[in-house]
Every structure is written in C-alpha cells, then in structure tokens.
Protein backbone atom coordinates (compact mmCIF):
# COMPACT_ATOMS: atom_id res chain seq x y z
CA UNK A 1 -3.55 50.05 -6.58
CA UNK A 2 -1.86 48.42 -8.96
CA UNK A 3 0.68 47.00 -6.73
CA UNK A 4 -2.07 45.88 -3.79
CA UNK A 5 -3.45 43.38 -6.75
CA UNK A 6 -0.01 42.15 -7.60
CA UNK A 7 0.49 41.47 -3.85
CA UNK A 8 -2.82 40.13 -3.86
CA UNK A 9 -2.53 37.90 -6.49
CA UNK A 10 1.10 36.60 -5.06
CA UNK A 11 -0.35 35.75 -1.71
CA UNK A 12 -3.80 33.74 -3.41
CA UNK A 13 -0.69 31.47 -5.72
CA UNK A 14 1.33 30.95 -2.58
CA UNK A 15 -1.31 30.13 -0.36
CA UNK A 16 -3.05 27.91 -2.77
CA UNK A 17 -0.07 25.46 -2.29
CA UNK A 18 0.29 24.91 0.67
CA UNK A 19 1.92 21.41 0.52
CA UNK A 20 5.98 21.87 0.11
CA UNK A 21 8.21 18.70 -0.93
CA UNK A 22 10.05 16.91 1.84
CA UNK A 23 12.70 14.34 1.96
CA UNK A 24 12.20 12.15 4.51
CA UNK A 25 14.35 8.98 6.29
CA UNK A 26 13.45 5.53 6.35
CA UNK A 27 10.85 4.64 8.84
CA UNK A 28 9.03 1.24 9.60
CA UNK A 29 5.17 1.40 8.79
CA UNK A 30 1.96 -0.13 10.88
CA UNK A 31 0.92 -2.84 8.55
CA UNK A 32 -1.73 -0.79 6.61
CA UNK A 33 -2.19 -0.81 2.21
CA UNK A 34 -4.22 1.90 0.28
CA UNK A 35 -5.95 0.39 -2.90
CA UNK A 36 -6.39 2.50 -5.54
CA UNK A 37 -9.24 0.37 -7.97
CA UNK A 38 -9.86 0.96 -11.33
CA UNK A 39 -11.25 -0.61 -14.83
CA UNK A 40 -8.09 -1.86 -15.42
CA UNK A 41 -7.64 -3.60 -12.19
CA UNK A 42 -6.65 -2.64 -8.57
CA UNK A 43 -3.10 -1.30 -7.64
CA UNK A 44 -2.26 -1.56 -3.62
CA UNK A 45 0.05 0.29 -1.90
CA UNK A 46 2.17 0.20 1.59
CA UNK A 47 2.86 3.51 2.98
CA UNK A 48 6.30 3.40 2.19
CA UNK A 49 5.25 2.39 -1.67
CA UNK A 50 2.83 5.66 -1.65
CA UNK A 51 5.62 7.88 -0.54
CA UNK A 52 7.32 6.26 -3.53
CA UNK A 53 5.12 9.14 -5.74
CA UNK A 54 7.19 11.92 -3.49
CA UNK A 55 6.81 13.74 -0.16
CA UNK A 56 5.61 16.78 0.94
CA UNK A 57 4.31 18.35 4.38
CA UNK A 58 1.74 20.48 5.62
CA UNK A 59 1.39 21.81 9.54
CA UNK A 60 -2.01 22.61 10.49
CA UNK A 61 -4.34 21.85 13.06
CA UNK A 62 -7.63 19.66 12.17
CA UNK A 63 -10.99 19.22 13.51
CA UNK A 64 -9.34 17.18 15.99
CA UNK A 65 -6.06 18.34 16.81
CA UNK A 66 -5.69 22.18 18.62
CA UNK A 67 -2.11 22.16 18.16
CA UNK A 68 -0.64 21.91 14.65
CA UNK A 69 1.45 18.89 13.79
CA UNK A 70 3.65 18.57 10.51
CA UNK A 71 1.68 16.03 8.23
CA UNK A 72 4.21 13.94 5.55
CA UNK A 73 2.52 11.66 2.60
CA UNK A 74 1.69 12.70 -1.20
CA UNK A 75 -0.82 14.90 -2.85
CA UNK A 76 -4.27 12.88 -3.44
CA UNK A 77 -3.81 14.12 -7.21
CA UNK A 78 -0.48 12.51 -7.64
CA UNK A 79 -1.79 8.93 -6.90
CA UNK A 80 -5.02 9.55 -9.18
CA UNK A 81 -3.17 11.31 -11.83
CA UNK A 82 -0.96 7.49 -12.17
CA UNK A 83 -4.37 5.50 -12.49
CA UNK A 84 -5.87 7.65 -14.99
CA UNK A 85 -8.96 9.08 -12.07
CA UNK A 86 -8.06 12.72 -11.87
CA UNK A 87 -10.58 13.30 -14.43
CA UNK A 88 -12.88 11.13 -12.75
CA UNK A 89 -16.24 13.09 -11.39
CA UNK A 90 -16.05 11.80 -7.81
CA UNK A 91 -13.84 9.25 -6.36
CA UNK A 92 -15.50 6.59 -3.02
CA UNK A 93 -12.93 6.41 -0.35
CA UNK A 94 -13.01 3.60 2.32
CA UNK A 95 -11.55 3.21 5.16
CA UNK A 96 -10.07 -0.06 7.54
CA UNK A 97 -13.67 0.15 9.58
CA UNK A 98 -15.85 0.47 6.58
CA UNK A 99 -16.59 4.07 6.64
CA UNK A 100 -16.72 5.14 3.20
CA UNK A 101 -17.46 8.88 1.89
CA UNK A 102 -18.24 9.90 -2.17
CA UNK A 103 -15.23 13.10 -2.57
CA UNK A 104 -16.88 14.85 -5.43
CA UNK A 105 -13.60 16.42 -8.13
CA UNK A 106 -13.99 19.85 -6.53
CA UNK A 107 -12.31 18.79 -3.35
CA UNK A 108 -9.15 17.99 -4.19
CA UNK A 109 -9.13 19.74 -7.46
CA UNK A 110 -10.62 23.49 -5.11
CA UNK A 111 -8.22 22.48 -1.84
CA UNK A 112 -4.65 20.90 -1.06
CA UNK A 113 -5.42 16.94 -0.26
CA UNK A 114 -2.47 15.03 1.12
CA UNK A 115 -2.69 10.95 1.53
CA UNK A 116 -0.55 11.72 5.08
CA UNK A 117 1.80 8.33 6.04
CA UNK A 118 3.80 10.21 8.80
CA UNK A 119 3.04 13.10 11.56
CA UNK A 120 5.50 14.96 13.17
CA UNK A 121 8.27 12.97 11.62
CA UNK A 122 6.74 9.59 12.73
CA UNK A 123 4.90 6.80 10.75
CA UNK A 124 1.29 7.79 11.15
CA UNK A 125 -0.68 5.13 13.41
CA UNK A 126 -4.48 4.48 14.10
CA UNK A 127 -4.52 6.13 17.49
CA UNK A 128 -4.03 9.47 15.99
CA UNK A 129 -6.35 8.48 12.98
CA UNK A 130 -3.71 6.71 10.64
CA UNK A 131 -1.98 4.88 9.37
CA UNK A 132 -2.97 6.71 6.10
CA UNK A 133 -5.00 9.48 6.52
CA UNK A 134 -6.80 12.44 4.58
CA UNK A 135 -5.67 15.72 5.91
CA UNK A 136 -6.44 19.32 4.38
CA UNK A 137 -4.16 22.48 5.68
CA UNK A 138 -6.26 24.48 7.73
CA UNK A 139 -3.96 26.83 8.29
CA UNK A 140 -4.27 27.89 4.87
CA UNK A 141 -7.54 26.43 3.86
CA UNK A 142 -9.68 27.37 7.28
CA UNK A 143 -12.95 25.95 4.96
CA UNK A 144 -11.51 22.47 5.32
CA UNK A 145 -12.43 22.22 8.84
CA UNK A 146 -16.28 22.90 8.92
CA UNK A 147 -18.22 20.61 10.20
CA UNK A 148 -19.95 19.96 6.75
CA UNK A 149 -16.36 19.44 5.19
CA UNK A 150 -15.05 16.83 7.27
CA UNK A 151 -16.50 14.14 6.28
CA UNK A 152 -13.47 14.39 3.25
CA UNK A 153 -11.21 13.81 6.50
CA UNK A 154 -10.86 9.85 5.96
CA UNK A 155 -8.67 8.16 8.00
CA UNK A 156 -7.49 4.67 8.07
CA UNK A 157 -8.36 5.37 4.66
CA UNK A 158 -7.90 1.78 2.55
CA UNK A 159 -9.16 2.07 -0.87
CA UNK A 160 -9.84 4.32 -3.20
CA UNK A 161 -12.24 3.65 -6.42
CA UNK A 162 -13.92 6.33 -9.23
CA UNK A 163 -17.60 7.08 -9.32
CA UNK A 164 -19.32 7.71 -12.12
C-alpha cells in the first residue's frame, strides 16, 4: 500500500512538470514583440529576447492540432516572476488582433503555461497561431483543452499587463 502511494505521489511530481529545458540554435523570428506592462513601466520583448529567460519544450496536441508537435519558448511564470506579477491576482493578455482574455493566478500557478516562440524546431508563425503563443501540455494536463479552458490559449499574444 505503502509503496502504490509512493508511486503515486512520484508520478503526480513528474507529471506536474511537464515542461523540460531545451537548448536550442539560432533561428530568425517573424517580426512579433510581447510587452510585459507594469507600474514601473513596460518592458518589450522579441522572441529571441524572451527565450533569453531559458528554453524548454512540451509535445502535446491542442484544441487545434490532432497530432502533437514539440512546443519551444519559456514558462509564463519565468517572465512574470522578472516584473514582479507572479503575485499578481490575474494578469490581461492581448493579442496582435485585439483579442484580449483576464488569466486569473490559478492558471498558470494550477497548470504548466509556456510563452511558445518555436514549434517543431521552427520559429513559431501566425499561420499556425504564432508567433508567440500560449500553449498548455495536454498530454499531461488533458483539462487544458476543454472548451471552457481555451480561452487561456492566446495566440499572437502581444502584451501582457496585471489586474487588480
């Protein structure tokens, strides 16, 4: 019994993480900026400046994709953790077109967010909903893709700012 909780336990840790740190080559980027906007001021950022904070992948499917693809960019709580938002209650997120979502704390504190810059070893472009996109792991997070979810899904995602 004992051991069927240890093994338990072990398999909830790993599979909480599901985002493992890549190095990646030098690739050139659409033209595309994420601005992260605080109190202090507003902070923009290339894709190649975001990956700056450190790499890691996911493969998963999405709510749009049947067949998984390898997803490359940095953890959502890397780039608030620098501005001083992690703490923040909810955070707006807009994208190129306008679209803009509230993500309260308990998404990417709850689930695995990753600011994704590349796919399948490629810079990420707006065809396939980039150039810098929102992308859960599916694979390991299955919740991330109901219908209900996805509006956390942002792509072409261009600023970022804390709600109070």
């Amino acid at each position: 019994m004992v051991r069927k909780l240890l093994l338990g336990l072990a398999f909830l840790s790993a599979s909480a993480h599901a985002m493992e740190p890549v190095s990646v080559d030098e690739v050139r980027f659409a033209n595309a900026s994420l601005t992260v906007a605080t109190d202090e001021g507003e902070t923009g950022y290339t894709p190649a400046e975001l990956e700056s904070f450190g790499t890691y992948a996911i493969r998963t499917v999405t709510p749009w994709r049947e067949t998984a693809a390898e997803f490359v960019g940095v953890p959502l709580t890397e780039v608030l953790d620098a501005h001083g938002l992690a703490e923040a209650p909810a955070i707006r997120v807009v994208a190129e077109n306008d679209y803009a979502v509230t993500i309260p704390s308990t998404v990417w504190t709850e689930h695995d967010l990753l600011i994704a810059t590349r796919v399948d070893g490629k810079a990420h472009n707006r065809r396939a909903r980039g150039p810098i996109q929102f992308v859960f792991d599916m694979s390991q997070d299955p919740g991330t893709g109901d219908e209900e979810f996805q509006s956390n899904w942002v792509w072409m995602a261009a600023r970022i700012e804390p709600v109070e």
